[in-house]
PDB file of N, CA and C in Angstrom:
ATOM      1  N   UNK A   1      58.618  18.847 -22.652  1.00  0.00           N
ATOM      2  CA  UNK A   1      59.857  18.352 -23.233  1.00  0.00           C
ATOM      3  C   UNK A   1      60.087  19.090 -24.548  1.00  0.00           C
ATOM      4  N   UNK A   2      61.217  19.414 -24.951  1.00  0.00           N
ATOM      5  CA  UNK A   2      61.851  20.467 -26.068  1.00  0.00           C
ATOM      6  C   UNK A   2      61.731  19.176 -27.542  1.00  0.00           C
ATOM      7  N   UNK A   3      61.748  20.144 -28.071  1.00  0.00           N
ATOM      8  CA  UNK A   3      61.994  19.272 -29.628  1.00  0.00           C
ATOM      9  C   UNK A   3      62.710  17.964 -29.757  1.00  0.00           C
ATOM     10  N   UNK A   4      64.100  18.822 -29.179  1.00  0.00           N
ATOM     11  CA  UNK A   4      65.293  17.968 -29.467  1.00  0.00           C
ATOM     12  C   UNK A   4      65.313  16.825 -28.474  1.00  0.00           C
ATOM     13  N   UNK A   5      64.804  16.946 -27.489  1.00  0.00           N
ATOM     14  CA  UNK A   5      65.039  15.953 -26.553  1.00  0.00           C
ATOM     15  C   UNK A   5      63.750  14.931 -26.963  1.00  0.00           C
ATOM     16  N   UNK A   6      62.413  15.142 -27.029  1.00  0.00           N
ATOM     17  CA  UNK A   6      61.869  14.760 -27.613  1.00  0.00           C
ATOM     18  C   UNK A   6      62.083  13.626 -28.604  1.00  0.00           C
ATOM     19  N   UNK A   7      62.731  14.437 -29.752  1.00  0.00           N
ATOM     20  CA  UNK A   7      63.542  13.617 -30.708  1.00  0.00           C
ATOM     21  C   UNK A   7      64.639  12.601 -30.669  1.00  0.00           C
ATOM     22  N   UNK A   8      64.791  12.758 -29.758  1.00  0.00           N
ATOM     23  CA  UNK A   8      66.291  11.859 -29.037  1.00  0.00           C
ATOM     24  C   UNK A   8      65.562  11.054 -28.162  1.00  0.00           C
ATOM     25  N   UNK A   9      64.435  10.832 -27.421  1.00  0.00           N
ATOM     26  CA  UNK A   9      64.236   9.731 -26.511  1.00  0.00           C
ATOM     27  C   UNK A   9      62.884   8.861 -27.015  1.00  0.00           C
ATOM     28  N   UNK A  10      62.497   9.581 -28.493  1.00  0.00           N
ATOM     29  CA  UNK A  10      61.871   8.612 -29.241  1.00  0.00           C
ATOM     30  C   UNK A  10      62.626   7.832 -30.129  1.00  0.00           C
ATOM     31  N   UNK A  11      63.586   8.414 -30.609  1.00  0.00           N
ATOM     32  CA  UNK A  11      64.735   7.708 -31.771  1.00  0.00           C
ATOM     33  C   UNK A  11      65.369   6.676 -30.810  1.00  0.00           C
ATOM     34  N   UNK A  12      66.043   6.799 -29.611  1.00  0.00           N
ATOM     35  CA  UNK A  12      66.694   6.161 -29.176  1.00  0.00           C
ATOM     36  C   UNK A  12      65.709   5.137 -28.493  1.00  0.00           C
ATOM     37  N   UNK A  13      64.310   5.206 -27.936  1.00  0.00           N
ATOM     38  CA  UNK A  13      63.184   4.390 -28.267  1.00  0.00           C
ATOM     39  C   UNK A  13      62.994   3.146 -29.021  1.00  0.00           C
ATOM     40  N   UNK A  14      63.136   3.402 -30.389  1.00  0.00           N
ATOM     41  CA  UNK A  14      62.743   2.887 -31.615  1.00  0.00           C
ATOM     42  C   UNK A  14      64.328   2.581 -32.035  1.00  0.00           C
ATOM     43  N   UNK A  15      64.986   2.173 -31.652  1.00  0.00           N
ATOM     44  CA  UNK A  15      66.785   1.830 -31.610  1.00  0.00           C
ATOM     45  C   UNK A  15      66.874   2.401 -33.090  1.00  0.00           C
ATOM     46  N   UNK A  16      66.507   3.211 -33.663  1.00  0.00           N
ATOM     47  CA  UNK A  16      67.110   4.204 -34.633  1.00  0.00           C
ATOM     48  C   UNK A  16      68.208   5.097 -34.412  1.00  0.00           C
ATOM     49  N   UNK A  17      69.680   4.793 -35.424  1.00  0.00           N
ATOM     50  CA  UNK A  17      70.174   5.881 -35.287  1.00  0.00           C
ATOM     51  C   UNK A  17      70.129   7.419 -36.038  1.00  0.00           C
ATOM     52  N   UNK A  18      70.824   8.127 -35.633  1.00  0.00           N
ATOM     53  CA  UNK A  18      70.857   9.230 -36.588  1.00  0.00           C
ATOM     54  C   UNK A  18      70.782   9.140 -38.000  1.00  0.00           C
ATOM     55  N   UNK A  19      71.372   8.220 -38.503  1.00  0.00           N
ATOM     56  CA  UNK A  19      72.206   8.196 -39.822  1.00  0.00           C
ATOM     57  C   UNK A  19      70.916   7.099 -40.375  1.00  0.00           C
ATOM     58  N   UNK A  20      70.272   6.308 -39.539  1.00  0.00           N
ATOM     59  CA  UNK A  20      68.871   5.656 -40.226  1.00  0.00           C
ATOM     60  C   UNK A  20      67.808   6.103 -40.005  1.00  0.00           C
ATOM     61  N   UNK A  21      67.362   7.171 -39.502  1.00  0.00           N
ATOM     62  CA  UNK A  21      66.396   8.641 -39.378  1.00  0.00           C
ATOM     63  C   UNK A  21      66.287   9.341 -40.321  1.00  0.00           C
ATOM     64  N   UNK A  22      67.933   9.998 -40.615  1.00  0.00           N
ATOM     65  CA  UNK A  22      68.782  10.771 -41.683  1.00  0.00           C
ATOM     66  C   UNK A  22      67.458  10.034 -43.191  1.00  0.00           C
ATOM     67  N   UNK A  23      67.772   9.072 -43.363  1.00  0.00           N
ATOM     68  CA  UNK A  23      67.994   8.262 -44.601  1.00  0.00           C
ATOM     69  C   UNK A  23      65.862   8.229 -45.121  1.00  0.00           C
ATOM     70  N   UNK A  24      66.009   7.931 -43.873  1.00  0.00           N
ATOM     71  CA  UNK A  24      64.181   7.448 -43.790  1.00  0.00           C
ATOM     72  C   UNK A  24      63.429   9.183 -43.970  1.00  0.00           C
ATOM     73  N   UNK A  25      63.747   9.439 -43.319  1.00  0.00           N
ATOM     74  CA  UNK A  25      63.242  11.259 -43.390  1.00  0.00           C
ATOM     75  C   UNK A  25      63.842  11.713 -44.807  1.00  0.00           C
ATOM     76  N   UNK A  26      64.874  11.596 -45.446  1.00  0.00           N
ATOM     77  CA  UNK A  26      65.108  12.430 -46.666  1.00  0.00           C
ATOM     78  C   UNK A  26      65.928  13.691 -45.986  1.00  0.00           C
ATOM     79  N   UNK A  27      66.463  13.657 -44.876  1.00  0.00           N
ATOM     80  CA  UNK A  27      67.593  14.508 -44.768  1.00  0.00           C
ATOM     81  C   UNK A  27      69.014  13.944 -44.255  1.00  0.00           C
ATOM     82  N   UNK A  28      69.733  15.179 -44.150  1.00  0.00           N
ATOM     83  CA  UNK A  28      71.104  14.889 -43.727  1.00  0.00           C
ATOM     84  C   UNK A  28      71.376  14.082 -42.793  1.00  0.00           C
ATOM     85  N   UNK A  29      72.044  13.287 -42.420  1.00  0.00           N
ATOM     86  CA  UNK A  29      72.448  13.122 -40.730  1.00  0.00           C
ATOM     87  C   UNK A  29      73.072  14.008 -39.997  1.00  0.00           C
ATOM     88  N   UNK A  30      73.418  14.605 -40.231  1.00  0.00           N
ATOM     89  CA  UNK A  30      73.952  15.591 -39.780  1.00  0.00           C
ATOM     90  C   UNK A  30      72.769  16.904 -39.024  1.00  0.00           C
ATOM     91  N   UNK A  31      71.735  17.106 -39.657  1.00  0.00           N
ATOM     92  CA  UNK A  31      71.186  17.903 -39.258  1.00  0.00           C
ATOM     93  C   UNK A  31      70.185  17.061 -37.900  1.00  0.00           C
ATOM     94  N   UNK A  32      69.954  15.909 -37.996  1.00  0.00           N
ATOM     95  CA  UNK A  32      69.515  14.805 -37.170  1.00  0.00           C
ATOM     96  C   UNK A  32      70.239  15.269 -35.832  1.00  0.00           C
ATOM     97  N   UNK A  33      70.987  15.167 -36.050  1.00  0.00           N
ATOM     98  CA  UNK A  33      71.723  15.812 -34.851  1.00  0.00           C
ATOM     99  C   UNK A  33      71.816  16.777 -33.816  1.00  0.00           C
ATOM    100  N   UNK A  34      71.905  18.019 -35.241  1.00  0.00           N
ATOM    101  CA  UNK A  34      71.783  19.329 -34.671  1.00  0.00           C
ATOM    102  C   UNK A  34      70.095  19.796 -34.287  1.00  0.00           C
ATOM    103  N   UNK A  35      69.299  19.178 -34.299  1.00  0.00           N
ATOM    104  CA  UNK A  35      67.853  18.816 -34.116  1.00  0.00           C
ATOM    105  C   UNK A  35      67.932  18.495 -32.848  1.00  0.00           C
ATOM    106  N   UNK A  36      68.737  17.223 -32.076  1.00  0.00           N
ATOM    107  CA  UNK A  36      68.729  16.869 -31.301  1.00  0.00           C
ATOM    108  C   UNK A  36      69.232  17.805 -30.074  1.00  0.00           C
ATOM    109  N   UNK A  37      70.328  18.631 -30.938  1.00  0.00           N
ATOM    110  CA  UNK A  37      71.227  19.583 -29.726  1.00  0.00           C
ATOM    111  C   UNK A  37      70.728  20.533 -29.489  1.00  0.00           C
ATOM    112  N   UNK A  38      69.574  20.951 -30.273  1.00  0.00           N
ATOM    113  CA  UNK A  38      68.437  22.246 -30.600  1.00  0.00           C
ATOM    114  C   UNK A  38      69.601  23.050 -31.015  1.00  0.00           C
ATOM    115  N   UNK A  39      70.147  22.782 -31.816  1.00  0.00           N
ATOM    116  CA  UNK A  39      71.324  24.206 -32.731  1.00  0.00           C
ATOM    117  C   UNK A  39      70.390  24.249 -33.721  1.00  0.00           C
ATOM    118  N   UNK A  40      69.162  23.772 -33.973  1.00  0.00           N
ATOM    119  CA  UNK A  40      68.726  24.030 -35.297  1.00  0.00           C
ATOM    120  C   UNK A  40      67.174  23.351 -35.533  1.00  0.00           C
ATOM    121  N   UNK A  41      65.934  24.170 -36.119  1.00  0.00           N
ATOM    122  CA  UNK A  41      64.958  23.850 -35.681  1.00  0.00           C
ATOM    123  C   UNK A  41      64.058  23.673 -37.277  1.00  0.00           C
ATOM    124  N   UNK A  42      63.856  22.580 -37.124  1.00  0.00           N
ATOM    125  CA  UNK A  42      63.328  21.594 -38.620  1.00  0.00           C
ATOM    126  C   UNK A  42      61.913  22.760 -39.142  1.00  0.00           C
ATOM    127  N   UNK A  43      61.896  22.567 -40.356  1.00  0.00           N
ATOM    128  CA  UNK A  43      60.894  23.094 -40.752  1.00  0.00           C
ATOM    129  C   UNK A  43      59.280  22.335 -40.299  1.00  0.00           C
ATOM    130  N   UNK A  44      58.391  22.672 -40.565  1.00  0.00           N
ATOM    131  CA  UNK A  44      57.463  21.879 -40.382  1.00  0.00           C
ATOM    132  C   UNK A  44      56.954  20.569 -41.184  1.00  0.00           C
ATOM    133  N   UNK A  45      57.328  20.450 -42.428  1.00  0.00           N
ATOM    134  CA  UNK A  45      57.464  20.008 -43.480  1.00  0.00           C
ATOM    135  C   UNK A  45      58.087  18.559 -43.154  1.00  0.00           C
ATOM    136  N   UNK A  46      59.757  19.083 -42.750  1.00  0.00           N
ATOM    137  CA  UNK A  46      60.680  18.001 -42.411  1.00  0.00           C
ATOM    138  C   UNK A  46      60.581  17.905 -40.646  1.00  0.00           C
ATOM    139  N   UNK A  47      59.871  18.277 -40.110  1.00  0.00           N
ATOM    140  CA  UNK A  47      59.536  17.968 -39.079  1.00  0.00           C
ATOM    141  C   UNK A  47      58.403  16.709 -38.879  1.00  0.00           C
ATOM    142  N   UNK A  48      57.339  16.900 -40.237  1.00  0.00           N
ATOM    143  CA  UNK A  48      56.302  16.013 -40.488  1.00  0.00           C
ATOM    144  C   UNK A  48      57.313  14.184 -40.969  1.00  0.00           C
ATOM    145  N   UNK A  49      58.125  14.647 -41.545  1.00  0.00           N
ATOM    146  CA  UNK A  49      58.943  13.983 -42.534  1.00  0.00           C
ATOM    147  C   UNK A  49      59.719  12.849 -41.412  1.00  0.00           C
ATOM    148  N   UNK A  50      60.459  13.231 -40.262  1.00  0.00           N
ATOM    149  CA  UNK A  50      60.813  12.702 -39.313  1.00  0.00           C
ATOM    150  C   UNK A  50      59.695  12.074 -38.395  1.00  0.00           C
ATOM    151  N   UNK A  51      59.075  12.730 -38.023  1.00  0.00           N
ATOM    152  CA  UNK A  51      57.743  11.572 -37.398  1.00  0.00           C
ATOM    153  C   UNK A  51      57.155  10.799 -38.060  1.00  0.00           C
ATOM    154  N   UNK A  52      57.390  11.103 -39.488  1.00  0.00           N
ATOM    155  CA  UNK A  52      56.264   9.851 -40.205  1.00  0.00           C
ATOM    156  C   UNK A  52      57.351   8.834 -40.082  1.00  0.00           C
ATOM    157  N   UNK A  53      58.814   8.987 -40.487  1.00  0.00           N
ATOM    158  CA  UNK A  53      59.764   7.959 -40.160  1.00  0.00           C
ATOM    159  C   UNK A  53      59.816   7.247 -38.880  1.00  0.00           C
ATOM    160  N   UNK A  54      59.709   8.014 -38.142  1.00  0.00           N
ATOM    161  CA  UNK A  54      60.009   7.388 -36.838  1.00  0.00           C
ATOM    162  C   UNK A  54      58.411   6.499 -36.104  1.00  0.00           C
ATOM    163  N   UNK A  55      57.164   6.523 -37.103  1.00  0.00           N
ATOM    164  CA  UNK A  55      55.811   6.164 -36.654  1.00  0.00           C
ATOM    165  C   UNK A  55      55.338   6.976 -35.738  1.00  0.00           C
ATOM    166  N   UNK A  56      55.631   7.744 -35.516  1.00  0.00           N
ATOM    167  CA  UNK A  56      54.365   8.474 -34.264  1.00  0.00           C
ATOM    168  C   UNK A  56      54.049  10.378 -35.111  1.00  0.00           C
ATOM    169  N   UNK A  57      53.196  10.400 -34.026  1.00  0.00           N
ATOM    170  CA  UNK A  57      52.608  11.593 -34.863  1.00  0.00           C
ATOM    171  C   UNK A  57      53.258  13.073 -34.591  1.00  0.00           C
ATOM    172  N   UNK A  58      53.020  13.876 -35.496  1.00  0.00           N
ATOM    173  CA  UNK A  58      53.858  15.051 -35.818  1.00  0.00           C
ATOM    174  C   UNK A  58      53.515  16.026 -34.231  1.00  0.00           C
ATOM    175  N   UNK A  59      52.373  15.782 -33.343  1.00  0.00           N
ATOM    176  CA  UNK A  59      52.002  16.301 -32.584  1.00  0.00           C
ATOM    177  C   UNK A  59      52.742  15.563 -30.876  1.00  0.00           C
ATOM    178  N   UNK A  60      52.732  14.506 -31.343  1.00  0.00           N
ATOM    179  CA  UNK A  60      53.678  14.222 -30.079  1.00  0.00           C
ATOM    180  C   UNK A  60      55.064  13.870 -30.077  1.00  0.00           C
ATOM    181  N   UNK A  61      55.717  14.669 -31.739  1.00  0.00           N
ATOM    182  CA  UNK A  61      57.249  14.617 -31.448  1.00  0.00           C
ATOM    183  C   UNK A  61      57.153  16.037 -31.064  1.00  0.00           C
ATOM    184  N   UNK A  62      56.667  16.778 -31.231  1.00  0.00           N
ATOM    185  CA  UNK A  62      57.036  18.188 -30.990  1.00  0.00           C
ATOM    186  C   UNK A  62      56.651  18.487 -29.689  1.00  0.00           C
ATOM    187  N   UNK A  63      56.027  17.737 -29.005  1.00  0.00           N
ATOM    188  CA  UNK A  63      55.279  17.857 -27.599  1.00  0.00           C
ATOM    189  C   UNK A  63      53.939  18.442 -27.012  1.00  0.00           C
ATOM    190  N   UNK A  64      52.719  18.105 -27.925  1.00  0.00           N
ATOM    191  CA  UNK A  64      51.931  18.832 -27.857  1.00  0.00           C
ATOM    192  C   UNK A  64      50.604  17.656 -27.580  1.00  0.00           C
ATOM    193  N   UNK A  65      50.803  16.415 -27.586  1.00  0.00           N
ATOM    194  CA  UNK A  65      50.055  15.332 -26.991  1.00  0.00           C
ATOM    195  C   UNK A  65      50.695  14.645 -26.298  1.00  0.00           C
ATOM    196  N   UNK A  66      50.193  14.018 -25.170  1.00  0.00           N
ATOM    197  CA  UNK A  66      51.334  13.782 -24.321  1.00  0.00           C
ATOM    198  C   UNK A  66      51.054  11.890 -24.651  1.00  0.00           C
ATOM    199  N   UNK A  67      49.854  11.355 -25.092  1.00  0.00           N
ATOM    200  CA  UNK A  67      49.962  10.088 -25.795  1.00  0.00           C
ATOM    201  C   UNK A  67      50.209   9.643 -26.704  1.00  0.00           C
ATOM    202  N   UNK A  68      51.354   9.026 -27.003  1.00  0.00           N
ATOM    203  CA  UNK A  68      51.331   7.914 -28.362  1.00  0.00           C
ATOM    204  C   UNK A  68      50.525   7.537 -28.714  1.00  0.00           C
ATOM    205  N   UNK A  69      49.882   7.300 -30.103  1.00  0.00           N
ATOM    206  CA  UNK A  69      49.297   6.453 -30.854  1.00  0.00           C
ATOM    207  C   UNK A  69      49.685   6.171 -31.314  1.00  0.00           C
ATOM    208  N   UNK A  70      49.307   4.566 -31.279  1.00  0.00           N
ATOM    209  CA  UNK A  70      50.003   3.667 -32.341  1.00  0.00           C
ATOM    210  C   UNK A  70      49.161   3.190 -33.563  1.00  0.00           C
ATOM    211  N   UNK A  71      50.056   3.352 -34.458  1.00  0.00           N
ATOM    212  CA  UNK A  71      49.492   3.781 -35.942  1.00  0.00           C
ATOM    213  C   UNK A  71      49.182   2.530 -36.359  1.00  0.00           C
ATOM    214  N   UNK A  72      49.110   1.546 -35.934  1.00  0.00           N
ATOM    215  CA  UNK A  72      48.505   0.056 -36.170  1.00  0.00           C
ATOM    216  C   UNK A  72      46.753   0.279 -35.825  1.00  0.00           C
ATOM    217  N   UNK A  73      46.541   0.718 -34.760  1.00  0.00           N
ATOM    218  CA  UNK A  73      45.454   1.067 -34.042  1.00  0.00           C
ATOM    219  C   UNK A  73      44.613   2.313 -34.285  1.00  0.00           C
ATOM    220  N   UNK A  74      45.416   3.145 -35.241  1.00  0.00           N
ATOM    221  CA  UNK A  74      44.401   4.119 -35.471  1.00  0.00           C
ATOM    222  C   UNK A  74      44.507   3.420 -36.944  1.00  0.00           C
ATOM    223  N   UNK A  75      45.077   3.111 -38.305  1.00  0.00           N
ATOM    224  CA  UNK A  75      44.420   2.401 -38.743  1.00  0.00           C
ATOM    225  C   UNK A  75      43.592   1.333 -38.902  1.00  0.00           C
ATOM    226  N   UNK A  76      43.413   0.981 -37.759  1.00  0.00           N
ATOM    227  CA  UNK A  76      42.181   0.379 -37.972  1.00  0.00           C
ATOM    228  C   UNK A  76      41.130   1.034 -37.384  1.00  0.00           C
ATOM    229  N   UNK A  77      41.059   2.133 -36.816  1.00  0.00           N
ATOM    230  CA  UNK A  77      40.018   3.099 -36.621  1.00  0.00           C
ATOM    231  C   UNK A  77      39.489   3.404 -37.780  1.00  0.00           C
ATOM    232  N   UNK A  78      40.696   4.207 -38.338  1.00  0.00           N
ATOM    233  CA  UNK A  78      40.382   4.677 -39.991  1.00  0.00           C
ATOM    234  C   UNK A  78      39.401   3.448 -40.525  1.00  0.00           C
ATOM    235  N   UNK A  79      39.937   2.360 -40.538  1.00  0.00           N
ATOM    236  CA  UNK A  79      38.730   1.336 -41.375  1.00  0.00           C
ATOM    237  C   UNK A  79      37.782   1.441 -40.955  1.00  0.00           C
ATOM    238  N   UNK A  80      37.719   1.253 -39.849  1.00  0.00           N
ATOM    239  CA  UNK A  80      36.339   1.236 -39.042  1.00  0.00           C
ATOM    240  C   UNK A  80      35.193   2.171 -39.657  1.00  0.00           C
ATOM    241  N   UNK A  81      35.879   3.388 -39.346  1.00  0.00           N
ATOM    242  CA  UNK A  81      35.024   4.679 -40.165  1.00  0.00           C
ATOM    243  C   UNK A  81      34.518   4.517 -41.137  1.00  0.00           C
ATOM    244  N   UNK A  82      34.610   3.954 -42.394  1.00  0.00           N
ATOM    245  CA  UNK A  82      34.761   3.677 -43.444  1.00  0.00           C
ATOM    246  C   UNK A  82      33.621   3.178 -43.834  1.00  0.00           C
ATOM    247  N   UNK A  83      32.991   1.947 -43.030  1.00  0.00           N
ATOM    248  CA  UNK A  83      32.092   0.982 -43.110  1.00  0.00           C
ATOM    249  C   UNK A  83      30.592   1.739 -42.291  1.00  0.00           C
ATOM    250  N   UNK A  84      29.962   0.581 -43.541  1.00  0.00           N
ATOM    251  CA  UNK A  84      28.332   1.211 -42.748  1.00  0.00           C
ATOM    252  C   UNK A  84      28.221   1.409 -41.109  1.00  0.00           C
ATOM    253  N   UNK A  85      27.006   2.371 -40.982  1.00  0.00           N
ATOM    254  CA  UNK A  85      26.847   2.654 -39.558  1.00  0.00           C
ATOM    255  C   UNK A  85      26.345   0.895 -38.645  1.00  0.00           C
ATOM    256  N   UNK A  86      25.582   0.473 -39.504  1.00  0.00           N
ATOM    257  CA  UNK A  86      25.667  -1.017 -38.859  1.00  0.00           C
ATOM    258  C   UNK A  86      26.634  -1.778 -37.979  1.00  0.00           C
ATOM    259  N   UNK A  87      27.653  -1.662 -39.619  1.00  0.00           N
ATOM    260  CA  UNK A  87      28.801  -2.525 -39.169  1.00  0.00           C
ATOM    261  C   UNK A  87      29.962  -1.731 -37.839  1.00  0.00           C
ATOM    262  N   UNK A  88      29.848  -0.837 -37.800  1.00  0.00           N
ATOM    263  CA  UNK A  88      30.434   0.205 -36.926  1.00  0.00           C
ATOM    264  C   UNK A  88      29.824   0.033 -35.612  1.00  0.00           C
ATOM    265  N   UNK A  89      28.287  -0.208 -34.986  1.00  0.00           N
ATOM    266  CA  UNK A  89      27.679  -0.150 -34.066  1.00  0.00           C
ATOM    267  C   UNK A  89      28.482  -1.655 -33.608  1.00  0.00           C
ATOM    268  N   UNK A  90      28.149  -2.587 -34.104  1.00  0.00           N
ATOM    269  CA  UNK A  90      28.553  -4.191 -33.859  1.00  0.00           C
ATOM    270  C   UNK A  90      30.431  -4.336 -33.350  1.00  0.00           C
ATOM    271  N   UNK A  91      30.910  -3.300 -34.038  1.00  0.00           N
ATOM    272  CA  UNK A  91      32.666  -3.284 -33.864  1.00  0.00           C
ATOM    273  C   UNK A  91      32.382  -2.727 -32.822  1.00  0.00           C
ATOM    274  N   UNK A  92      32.202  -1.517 -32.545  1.00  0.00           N
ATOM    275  CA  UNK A  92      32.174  -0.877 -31.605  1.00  0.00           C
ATOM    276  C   UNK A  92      31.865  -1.717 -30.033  1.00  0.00           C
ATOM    277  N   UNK A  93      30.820  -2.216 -29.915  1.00  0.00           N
ATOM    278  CA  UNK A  93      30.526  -2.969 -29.222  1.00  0.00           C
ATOM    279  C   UNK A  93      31.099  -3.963 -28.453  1.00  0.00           C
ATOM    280  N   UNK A  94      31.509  -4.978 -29.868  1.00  0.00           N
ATOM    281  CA  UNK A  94      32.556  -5.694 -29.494  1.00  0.00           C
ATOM    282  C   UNK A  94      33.945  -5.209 -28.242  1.00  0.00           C
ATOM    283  N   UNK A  95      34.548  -3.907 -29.274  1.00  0.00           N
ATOM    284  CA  UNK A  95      35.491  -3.797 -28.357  1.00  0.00           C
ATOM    285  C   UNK A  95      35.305  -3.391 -27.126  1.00  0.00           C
ATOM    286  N   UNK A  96      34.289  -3.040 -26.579  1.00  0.00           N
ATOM    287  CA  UNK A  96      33.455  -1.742 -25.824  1.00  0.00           C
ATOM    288  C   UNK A  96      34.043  -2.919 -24.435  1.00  0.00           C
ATOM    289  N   UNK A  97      33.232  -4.420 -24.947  1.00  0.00           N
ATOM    290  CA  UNK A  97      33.207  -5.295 -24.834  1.00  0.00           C
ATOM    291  C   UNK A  97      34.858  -6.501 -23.821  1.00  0.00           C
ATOM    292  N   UNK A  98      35.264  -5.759 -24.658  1.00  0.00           N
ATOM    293  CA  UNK A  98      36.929  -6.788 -25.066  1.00  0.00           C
ATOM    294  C   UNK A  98      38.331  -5.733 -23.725  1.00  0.00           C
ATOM    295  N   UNK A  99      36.860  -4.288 -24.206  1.00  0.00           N
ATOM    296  CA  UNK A  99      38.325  -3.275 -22.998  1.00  0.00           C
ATOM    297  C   UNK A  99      37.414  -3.264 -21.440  1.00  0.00           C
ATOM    298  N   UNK A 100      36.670  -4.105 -21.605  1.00  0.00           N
ATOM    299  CA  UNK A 100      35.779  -3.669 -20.119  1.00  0.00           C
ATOM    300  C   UNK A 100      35.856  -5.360 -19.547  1.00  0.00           C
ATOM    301  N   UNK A 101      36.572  -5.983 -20.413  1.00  0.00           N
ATOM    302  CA  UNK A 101      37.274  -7.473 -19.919  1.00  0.00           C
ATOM    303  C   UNK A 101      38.862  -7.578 -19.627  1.00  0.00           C
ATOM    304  N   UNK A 102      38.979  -7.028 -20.077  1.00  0.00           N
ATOM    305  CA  UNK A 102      40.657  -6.723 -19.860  1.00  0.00           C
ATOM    306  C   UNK A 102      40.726  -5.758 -18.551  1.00  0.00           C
ATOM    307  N   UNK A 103      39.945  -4.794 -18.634  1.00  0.00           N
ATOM    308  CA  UNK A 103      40.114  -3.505 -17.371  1.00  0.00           C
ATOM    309  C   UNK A 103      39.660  -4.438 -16.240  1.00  0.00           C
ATOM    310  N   UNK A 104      38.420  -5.348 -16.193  1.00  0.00           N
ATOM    311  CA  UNK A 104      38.260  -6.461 -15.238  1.00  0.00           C
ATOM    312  C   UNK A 104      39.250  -7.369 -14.826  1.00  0.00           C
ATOM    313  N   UNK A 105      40.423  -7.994 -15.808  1.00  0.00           N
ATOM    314  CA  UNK A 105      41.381  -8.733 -15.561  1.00  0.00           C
ATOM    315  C   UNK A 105      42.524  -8.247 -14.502  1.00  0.00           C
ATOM    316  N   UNK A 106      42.778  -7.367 -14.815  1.00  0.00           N
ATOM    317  CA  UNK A 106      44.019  -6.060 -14.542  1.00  0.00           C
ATOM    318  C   UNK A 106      43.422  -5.822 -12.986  1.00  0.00           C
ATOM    319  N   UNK A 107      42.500  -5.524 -13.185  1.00  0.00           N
ATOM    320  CA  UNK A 107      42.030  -5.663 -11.732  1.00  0.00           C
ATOM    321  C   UNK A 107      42.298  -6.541 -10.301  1.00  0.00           C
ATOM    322  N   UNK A 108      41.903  -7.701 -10.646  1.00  0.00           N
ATOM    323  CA  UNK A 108      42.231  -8.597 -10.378  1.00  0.00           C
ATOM    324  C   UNK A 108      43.452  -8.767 -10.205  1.00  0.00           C
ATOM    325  N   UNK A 109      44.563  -8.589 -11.134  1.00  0.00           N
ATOM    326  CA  UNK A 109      45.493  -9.220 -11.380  1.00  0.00           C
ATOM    327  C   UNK A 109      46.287  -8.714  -9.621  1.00  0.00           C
ATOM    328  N   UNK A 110      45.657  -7.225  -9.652  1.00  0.00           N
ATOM    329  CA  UNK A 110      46.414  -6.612  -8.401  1.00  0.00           C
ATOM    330  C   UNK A 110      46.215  -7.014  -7.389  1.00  0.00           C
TER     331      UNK A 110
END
């Protein structure tokens, strides 16, 4: 998927318009646009600038991961990291825990 389209079916995603993209990014609306129509191709900078607005990462607006992360969930990765190797083994676990109960549910469910 191209930049622009990209950019257009995450914005329209996230019921953002142009003109509240525009505002959140620190550019024009106008160029929001021409982004979208590919008449015009963001620097990297303001390319970073628009994904941090829009929450997802600079690598899967441009099309180069094909999963979302959601930035709720990798900060709390980030915490995770943070903390002794102890406390990290025990989290870890837990969830290890919590996704191998859920993947059991789902199962089922079918």
């Amino acid at each position: 998927m191209s930049f622009g389209s990209s950019l257009t079916a995450i914005r329209k995603d996230r019921k953002v318009s142009q003109r509240e993209l525009a505002i959140k990014a620190g550019v024009h609306a106008n160029l929001i646009g021409r982004y979208e129509r590919e008449e015009a191709i963001p620097s990297v900078d303001v390319a970073s600038k628009i994904a941090d607005a829009l929450g997802v990462s600079l690598d899967y607006l441009v099309g180069k991961a094909e999963q979302q992360i959601d930035q709720a969930i990798l900060n709390k990765v980030l915490s995770i990291q943070q903390l002794p190797d102890e406390d990290k083994e025990h989290i870890m676990y837990s969830i290890d825990g919590l996704i191998q109960h859920a993947k059991t549910r789902m199962a089922y469910k079918k």
